[in-house]
Structure formats: structure tokens, C-alpha cells
C-alpha atoms as a PDB file:
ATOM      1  CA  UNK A   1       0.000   0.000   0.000  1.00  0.00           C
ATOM      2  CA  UNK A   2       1.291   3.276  -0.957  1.00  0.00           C
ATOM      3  CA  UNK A   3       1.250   6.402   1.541  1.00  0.00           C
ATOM      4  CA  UNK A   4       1.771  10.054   1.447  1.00  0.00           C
ATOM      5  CA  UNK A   5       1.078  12.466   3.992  1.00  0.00           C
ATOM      6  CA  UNK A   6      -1.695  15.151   3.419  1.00  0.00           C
ATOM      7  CA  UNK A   7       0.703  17.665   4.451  1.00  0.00           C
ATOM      8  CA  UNK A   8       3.508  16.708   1.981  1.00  0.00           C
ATOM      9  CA  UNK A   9       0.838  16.479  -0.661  1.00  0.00           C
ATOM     10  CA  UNK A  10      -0.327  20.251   0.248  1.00  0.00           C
ATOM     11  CA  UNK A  11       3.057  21.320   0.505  1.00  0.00           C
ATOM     12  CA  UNK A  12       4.213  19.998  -2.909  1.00  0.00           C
ATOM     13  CA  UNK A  13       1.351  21.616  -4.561  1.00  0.00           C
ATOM     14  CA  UNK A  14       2.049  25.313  -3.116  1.00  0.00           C
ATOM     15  CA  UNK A  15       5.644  25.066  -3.898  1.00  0.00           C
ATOM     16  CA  UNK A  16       4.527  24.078  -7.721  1.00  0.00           C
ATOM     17  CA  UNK A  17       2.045  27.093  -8.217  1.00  0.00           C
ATOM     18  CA  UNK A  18      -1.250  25.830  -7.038  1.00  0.00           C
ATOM     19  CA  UNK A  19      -3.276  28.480  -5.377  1.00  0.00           C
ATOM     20  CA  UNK A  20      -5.057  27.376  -2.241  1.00  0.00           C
ATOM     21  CA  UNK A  21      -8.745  28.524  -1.381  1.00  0.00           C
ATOM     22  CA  UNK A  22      -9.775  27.550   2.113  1.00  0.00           C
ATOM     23  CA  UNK A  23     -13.744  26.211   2.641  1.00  0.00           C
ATOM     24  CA  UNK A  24     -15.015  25.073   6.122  1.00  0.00           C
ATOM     25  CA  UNK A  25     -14.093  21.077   5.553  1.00  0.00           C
ATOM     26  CA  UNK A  26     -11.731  21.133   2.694  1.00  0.00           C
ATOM     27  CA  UNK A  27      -8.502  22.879   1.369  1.00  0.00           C
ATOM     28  CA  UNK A  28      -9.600  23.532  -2.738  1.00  0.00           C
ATOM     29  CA  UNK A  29      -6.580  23.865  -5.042  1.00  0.00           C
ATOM     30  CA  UNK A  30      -5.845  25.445  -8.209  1.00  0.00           C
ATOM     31  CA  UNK A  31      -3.739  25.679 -10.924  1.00  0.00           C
ATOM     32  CA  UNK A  32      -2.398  29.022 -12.685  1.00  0.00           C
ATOM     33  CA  UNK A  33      -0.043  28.635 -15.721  1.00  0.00           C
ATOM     34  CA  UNK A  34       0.653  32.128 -17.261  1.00  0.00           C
ATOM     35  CA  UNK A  35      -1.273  34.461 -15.207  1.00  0.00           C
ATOM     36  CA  UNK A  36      -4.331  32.302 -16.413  1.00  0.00           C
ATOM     37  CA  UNK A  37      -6.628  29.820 -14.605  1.00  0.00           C
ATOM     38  CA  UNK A  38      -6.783  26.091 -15.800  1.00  0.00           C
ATOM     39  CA  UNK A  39      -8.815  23.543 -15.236  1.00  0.00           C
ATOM     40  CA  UNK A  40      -6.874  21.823 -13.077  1.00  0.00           C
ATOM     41  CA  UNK A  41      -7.883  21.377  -9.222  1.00  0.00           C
ATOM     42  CA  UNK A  42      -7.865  19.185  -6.258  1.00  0.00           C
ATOM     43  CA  UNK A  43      -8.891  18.908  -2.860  1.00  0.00           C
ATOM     44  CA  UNK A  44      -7.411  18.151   0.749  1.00  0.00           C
ATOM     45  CA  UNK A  45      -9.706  17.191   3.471  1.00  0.00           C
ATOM     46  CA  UNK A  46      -8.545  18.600   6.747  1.00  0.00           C
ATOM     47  CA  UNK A  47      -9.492  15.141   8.407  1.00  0.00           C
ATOM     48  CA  UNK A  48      -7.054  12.870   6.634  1.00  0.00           C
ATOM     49  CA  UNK A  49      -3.936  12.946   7.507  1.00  0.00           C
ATOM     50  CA  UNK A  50      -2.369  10.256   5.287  1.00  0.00           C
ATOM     51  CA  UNK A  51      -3.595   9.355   1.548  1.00  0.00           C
ATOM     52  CA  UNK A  52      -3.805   5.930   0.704  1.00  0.00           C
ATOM     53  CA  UNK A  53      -3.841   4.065  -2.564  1.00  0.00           C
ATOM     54  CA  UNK A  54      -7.686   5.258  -3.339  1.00  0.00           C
ATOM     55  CA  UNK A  55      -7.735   8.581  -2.012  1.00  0.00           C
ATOM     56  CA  UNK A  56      -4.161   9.126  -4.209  1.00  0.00           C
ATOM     57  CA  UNK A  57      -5.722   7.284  -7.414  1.00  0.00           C
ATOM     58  CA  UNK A  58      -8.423  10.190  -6.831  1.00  0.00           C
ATOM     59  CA  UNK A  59      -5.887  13.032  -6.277  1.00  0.00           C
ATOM     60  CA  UNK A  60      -4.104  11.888  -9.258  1.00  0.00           C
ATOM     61  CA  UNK A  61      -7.259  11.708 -11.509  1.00  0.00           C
ATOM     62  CA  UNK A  62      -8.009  15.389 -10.142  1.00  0.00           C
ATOM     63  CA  UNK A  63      -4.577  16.742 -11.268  1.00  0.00           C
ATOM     64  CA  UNK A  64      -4.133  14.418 -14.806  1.00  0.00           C
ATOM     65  CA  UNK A  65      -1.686  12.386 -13.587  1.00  0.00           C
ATOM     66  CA  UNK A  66      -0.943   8.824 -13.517  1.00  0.00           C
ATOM     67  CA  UNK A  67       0.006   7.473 -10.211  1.00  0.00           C
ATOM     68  CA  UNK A  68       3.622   7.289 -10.811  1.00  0.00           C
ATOM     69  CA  UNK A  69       3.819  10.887 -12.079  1.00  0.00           C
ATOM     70  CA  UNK A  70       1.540  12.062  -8.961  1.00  0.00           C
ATOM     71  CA  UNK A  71       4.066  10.007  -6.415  1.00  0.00           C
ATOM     72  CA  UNK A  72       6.964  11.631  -7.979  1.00  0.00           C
ATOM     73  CA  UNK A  73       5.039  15.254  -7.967  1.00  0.00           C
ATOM     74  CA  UNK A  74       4.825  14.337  -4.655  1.00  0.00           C
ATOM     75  CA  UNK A  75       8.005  13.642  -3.270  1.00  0.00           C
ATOM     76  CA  UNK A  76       9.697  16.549  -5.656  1.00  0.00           C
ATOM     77  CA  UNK A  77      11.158  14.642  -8.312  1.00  0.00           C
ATOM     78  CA  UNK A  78       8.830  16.290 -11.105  1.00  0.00           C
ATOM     79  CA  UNK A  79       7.744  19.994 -11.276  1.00  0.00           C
ATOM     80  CA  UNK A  80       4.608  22.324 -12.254  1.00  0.00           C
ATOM     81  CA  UNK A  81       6.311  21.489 -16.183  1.00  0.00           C
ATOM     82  CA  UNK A  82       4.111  18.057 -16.476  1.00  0.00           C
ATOM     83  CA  UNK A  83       0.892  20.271 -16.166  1.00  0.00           C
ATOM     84  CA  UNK A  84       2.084  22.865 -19.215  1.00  0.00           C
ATOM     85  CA  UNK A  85       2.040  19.682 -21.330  1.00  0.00           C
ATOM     86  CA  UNK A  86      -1.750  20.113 -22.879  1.00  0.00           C
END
């Protein structure tokens, strides 16, 4: 089973240009590329404090990535570039 902290998770996404809007039960995220909004979000509960292999496979459907890709977005081995791809 594959784990990632929710904090790492939020973490990697502000460092890669996501903008975070705070609701009462979740953290919404979302992505910018050139000064212009895409169509590319996510969510973070505030209640979960590790992902697992479904909540990731979500999280990774969210942000059109595979798994691997979102793993490696994760733990900083692949930058904001992947989502300028189309």
C-alpha cells in the first residue's frame, strides 16, 4: 500500500504554483499557468492525515496524472512542467 502524507501532498502543490482557497471542511486547489486559470484542481480534506492508494488514485485523476507521475510530484522529483504539457 502506498502512503503520502496530506501535508507533503499540500506542501508539494504550493511550492509548484497551485493556489489554495480555504472552505469550512476542505482545502480547494488550483492551478495558474501564465497568469491564467486552468482547469486543473484538487482537494485536501482537513481530516485525513495520510492518503492511501484510493484517495491518491483520486488526487491523481483530479490533477491528470498517472500514479507514478503524482508520487513523484509528490516527493519533488517532477515539477509544475508536467501540467504545461496540454
Amino acid at each position: 500500500m502506498t502512503v503520502r502524507p496530506s501535508k507533503k501532498i499540500e506542501k508539494s502543490l504550493k511550492k509548484n504554483g497551485f493556489v489554495k482557497l480555504a472552505s469550512h471542511h476542505k482545502r480547494y486547489f488550483y492551478k495558474k499557468i501564465n497568469g491564467g486559470d486552468t482547469l486543473i484542481h484538487t482537494f485536501i480534506s482537513h481530516g485525513t492525515k495520510d492518503y492511501g492508494d484510493r484517495l491518491l488514485s483520486a488526487l491523481a485523476d483530479q490533477l491528470k496524472l498517472n500514479k507514478e507521475e503524482l508520487l513523484r510530484f509528490i516527493d519533488g522529483k517532477m515539477t509544475q512542467a508536467v501540467f504545461q504539457r496540454g
